[in-house]
Protein backbone atom coordinates (compact mmCIF):
# COMPACT_ATOMS: atom_id res chain seq x y z
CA UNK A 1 -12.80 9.15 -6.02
CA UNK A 2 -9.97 12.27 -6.63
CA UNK A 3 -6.63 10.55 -5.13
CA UNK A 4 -5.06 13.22 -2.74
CA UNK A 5 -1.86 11.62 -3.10
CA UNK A 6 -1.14 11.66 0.68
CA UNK A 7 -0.17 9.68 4.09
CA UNK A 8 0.41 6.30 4.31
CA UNK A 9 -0.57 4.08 1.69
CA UNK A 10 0.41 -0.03 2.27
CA UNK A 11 1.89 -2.08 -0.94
CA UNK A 12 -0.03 -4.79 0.72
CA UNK A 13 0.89 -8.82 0.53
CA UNK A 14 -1.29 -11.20 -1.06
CA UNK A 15 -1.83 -14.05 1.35
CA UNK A 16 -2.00 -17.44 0.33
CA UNK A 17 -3.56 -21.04 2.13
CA UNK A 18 -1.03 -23.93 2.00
CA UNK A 19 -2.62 -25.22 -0.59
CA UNK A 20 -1.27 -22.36 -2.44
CA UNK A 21 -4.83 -20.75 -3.21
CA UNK A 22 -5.71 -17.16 -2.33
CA UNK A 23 -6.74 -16.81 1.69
CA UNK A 24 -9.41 -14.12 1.22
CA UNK A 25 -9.99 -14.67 5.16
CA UNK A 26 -6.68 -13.57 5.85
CA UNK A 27 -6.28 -10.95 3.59
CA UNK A 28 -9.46 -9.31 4.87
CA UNK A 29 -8.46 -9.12 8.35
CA UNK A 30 -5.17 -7.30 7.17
CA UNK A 31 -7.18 -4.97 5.06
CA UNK A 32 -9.23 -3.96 8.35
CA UNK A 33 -6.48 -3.71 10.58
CA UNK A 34 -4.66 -1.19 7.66
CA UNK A 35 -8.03 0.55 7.83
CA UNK A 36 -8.46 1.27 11.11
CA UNK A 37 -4.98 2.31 11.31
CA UNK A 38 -5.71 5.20 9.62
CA UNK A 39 -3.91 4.78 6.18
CA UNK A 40 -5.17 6.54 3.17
CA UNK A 41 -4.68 4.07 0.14
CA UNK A 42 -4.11 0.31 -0.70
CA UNK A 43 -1.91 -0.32 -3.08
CA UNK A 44 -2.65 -3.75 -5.12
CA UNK A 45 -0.27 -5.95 -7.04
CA UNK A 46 3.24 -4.66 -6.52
CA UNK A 47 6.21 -7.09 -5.33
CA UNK A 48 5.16 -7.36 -2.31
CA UNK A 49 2.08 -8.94 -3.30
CA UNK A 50 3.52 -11.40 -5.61
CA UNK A 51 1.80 -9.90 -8.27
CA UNK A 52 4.29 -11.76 -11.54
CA UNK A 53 2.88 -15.10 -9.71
CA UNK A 54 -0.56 -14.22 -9.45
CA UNK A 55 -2.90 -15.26 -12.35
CA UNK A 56 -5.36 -12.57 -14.09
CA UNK A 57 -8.12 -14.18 -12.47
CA UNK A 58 -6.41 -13.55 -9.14
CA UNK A 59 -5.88 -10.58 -9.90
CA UNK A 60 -9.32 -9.64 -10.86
CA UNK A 61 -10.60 -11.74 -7.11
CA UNK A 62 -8.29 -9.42 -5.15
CA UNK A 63 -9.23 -6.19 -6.32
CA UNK A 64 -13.03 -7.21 -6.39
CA UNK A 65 -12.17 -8.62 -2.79
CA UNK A 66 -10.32 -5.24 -1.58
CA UNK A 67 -12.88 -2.52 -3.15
CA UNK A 68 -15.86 -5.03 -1.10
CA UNK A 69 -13.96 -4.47 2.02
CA UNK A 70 -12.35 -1.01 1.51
CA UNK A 71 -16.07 0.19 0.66
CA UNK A 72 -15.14 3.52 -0.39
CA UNK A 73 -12.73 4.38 3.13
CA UNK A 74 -10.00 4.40 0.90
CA UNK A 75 -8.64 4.88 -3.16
CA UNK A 76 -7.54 1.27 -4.33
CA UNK A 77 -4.79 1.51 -6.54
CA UNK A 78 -3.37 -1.17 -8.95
CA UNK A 79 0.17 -1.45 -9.98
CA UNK A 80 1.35 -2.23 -13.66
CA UNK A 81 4.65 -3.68 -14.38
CA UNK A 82 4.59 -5.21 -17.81
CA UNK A 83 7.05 -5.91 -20.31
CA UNK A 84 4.91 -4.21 -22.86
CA UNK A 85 2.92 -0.88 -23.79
CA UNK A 86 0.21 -2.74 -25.10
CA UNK A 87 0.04 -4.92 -22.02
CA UNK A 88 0.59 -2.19 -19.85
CA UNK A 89 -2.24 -0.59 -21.28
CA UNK A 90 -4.36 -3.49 -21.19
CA UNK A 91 -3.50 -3.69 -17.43
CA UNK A 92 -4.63 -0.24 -16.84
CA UNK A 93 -7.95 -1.27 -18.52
CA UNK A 94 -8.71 -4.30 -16.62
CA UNK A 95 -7.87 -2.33 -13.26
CA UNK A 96 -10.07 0.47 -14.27
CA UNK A 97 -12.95 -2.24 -15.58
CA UNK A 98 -12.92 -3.87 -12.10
CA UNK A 99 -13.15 -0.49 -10.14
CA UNK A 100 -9.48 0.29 -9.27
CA UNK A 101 -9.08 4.27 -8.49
CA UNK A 102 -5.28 4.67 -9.92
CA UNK A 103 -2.45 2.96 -11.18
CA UNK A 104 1.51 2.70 -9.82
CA UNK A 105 3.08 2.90 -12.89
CA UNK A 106 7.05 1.07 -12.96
CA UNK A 107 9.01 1.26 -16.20
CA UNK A 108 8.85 -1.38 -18.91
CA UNK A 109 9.92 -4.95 -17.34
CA UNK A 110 13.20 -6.72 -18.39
CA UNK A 111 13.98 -4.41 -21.38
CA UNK A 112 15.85 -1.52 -20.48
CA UNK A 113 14.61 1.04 -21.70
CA UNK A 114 15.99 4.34 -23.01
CA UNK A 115 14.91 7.97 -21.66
CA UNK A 116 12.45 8.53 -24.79
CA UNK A 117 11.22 4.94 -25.07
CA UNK A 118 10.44 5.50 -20.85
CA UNK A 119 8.86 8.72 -21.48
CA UNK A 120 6.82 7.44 -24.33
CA UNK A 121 5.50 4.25 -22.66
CA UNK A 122 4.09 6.46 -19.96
CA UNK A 123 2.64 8.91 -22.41
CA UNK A 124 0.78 6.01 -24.17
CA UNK A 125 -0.68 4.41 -20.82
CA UNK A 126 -1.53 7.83 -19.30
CA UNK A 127 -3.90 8.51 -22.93
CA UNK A 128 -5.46 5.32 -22.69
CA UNK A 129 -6.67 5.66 -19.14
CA UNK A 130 -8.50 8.25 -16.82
CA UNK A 131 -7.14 6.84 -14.00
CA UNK A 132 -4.61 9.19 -11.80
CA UNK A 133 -0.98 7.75 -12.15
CA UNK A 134 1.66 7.39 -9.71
CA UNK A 135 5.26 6.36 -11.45
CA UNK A 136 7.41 4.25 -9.77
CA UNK A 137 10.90 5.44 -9.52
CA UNK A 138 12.94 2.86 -8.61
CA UNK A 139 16.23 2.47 -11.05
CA UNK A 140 17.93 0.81 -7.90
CA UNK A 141 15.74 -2.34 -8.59
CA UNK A 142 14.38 -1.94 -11.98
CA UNK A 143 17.50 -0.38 -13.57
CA UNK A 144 15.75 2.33 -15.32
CA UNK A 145 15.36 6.35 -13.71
CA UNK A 146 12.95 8.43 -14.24
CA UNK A 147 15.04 11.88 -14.20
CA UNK A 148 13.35 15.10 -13.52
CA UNK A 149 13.86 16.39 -17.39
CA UNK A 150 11.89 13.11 -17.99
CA UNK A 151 9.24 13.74 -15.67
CA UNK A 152 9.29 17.82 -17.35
CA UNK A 153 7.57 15.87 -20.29
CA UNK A 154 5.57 14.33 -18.72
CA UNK A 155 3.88 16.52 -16.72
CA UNK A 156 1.54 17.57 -19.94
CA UNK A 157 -0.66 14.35 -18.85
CA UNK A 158 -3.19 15.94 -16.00
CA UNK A 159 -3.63 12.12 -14.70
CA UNK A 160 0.13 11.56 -13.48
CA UNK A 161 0.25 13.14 -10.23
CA UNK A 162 2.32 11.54 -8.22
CA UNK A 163 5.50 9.86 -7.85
CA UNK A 164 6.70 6.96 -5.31
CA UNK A 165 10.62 8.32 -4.93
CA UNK A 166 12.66 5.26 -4.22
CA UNK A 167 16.05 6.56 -5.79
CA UNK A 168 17.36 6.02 -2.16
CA UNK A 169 18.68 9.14 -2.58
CA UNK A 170 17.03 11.60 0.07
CA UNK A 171 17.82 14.63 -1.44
CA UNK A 172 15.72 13.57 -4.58
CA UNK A 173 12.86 14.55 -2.48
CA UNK A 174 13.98 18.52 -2.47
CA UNK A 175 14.76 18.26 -5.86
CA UNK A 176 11.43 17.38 -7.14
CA UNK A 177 9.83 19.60 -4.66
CA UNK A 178 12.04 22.14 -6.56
CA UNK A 179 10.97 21.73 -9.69
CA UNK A 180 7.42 21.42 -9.97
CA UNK A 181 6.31 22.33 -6.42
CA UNK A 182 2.58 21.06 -5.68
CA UNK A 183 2.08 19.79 -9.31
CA UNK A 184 4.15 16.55 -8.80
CA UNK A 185 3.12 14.79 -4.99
CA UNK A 186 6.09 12.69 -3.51
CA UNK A 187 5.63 9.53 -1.90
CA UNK A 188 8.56 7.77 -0.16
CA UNK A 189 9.35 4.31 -1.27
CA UNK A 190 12.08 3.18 0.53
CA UNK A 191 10.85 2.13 4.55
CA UNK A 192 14.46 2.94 5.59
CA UNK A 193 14.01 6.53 4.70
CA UNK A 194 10.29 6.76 5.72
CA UNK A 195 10.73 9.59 7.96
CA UNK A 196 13.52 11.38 6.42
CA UNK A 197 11.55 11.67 3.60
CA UNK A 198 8.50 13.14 5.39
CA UNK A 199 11.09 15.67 6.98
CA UNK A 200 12.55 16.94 3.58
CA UNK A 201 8.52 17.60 2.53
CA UNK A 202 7.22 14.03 0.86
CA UNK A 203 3.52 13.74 0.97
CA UNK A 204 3.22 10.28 1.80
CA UNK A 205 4.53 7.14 2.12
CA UNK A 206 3.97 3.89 0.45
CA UNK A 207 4.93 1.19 3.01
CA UNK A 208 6.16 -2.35 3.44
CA UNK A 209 6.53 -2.87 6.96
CA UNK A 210 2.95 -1.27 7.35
CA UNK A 211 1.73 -4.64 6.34
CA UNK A 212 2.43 -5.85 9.77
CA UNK A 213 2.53 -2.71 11.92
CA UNK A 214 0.05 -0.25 10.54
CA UNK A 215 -0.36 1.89 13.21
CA UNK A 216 3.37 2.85 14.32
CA UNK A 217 3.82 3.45 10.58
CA UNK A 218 1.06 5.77 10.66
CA UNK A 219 1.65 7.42 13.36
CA UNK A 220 5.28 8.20 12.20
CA UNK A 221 3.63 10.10 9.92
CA UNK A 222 0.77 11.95 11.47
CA UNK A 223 3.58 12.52 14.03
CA UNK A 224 6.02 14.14 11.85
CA UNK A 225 3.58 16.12 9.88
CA UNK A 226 2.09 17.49 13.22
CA UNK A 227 5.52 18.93 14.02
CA UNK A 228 6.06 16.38 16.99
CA UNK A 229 9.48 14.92 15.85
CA UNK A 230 11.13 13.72 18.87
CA UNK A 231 8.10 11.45 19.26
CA UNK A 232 7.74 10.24 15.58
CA UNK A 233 11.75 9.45 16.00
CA UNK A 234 11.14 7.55 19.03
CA UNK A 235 8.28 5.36 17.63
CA UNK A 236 10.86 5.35 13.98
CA UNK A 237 14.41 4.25 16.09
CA UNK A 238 12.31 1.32 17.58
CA UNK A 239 11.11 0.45 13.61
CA UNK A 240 14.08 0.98 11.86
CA UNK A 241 15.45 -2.63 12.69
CA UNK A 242 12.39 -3.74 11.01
CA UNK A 243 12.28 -1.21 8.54
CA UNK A 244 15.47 -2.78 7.17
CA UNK A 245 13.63 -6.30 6.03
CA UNK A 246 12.09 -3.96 3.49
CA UNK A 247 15.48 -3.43 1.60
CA UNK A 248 16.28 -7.06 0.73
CA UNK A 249 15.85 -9.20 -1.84
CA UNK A 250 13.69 -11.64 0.38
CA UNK A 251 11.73 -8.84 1.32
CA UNK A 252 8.28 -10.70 0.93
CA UNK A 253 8.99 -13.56 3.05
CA UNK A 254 10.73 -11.14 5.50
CA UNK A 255 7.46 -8.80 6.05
CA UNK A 256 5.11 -12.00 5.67
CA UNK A 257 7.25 -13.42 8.78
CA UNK A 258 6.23 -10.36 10.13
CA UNK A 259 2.98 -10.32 9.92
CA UNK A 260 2.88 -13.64 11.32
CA UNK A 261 4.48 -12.04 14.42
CA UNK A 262 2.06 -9.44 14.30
CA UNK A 263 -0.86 -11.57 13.60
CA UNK A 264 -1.99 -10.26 10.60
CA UNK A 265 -0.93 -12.44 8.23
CA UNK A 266 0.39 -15.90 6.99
CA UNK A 267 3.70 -17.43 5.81
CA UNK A 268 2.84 -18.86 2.88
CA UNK A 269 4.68 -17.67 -0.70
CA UNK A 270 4.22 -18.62 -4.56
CA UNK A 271 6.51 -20.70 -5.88
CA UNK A 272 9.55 -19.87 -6.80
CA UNK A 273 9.51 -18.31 -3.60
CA UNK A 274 10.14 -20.44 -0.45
CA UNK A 275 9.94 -19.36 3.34
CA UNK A 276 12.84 -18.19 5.12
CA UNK A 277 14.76 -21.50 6.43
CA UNK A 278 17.90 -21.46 8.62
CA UNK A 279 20.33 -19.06 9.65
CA UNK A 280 18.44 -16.59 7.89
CA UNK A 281 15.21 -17.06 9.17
CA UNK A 282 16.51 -17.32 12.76
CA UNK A 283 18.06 -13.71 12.16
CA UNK A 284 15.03 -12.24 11.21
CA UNK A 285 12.94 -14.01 13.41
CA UNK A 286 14.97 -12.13 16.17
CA UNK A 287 14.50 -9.12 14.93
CA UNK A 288 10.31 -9.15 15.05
CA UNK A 289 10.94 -11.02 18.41
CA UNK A 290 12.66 -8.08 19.84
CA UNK A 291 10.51 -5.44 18.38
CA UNK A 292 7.46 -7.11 19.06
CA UNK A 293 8.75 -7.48 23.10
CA UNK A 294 10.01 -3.57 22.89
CA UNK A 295 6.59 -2.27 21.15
CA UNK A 296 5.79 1.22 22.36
CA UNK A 297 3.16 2.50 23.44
CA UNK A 298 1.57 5.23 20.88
CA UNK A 299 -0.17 8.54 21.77
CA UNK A 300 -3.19 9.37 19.51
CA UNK A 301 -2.33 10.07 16.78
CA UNK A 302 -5.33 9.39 15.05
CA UNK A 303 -6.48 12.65 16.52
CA UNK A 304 -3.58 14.93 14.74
């Protein structure tokens, strides 16, 4: 399947039974409701889906379980975040092995890496695999950037195509767009800039929040790429409240609260994690309370 790189694409949760095994169940009917939202990727073993908790076996079960239920719809894409090349590129083999479509690519784990050793860890996944690559450019979180010089060497690898911009710097977006035009597609990382981004020309946009409310997030987007902007804003001032458990370091048990709410999901976490509890979890439990009372209605956008 050729990855076009495009619309919204979910970094989806991995749920868990109380018992603190994988809930397959669960999972599915999340998958289904992302699907008939109309979203054009699932994206596999990122932070959202606990993915440094999650044993290779796990691993392996969920992307067996997602390609079953995704039959085809949809490109299932893996993320790697390794502390090492040569695990990194074992990673991309496995994924590939078990019938994942692409990789998201983040920098090497703990180390911090310098431009060349960045640049070079890339270059060695990218040979060993034919999957298409997406690089995860996130040095907010992860401390390293990927700067456009560095992604000028890069570009001599046909299977990285894409990039998931999360500099939190919107004008990032022109700037790439700038420099290598069509060659390099831009997908927003950061919820809280979801439709900014899609103004200033991203091609997509890999979501958290879309793990409980697929089809606002969606819509946003076929909204704003239809031209209709006063109605993706509407549908994206009611969402931004929401859109701000995204940027948080208890992001996962924010958006699996969520999609609680929603009814897509379950509150369970892996150890070290722990559910929201007090003062906190009231806050945020306001917050889906509200939106969930104030949800509007949606034209149909699926038609766009």
């Amino acid at each position: 399947m050729n990855i076009q790189w495009k619309g919204v694409m979910p970094a989806v949760t991995t749920n868990f039974t109380a018992e603190d095994t994988l809930d397959l169940k669960m999972f599915g009917k999340n998958l289904e409701a992302q699907l008939n939202a109309g979203v054009e990727g699932i994206i596999l073993g990122g932070t959202l889906g606990e993915a440094s908790t999650l044993l290779e076996e796990e691993k392996k079960e969920l992307v067996l379980e997602t390609i079953r239920v995704v039959d085809g719809k949809v490109p299932v894409i893996m993320n790697i975040a390794e502390q090492t090349t040569r695990g990194a590129i074992e990673a991309a083999n496995k994924a590939e092995l078990n019938g994942a479509k692409g990789l998201m690519m983040l920098p090497p784990m703990r180390y911090k890496a310098t431009d060349y050793e960045t640049v070079k860890y890339f270059s060695d996944v990218a040979k060993s695999t034919s999957l298409p690559i997406m690089i995860y450019n996130n040095p907010v979180d992860y401390k390293i950037e990927v700067t456009l010089d560095m992604f000028e060497e890069l570009m001599v690898f046909d299977n990285i195509q894409a990039v998931k911009e999360s500099t939190r710097d919107i004008s990032n977006v022109t700037r790439i767009i700038n420099r290598f035009g069509s060659r390099l597609k831009v997908l927003t990382g950061v919820d809280t800039l979801g439709l900014e981004s899609l103004l200033m020309g991203a091609d997509g946009w890999v979501g958290g929040l879309v793990d409980a409310f697929p089809e606002e997030t969606v819509a946003i987007y076929k909204l704003a790429k239809a031209g209709r902007i006063q109605e993706a804003l509407t549908i994206y001032r009611w969402f931004l409240p929401l859109l701000e458990l995204d940027i948080n370091p208890q992001l996962v048990q924010n958006i699996k609260l969520a999609e609680v709410g929603a009814g897509l999901g379950s509150e369970y976490v892996r150890a070290p994690r722990v559910p929201l509890m007090g003062a906190e979890r009231e806050r945020v439990l306001a917050i889906i309370t509200s939106a969930l009372a104030t949800r509007p209605a949606l034209p149909d956008y699926k038609s766009l």
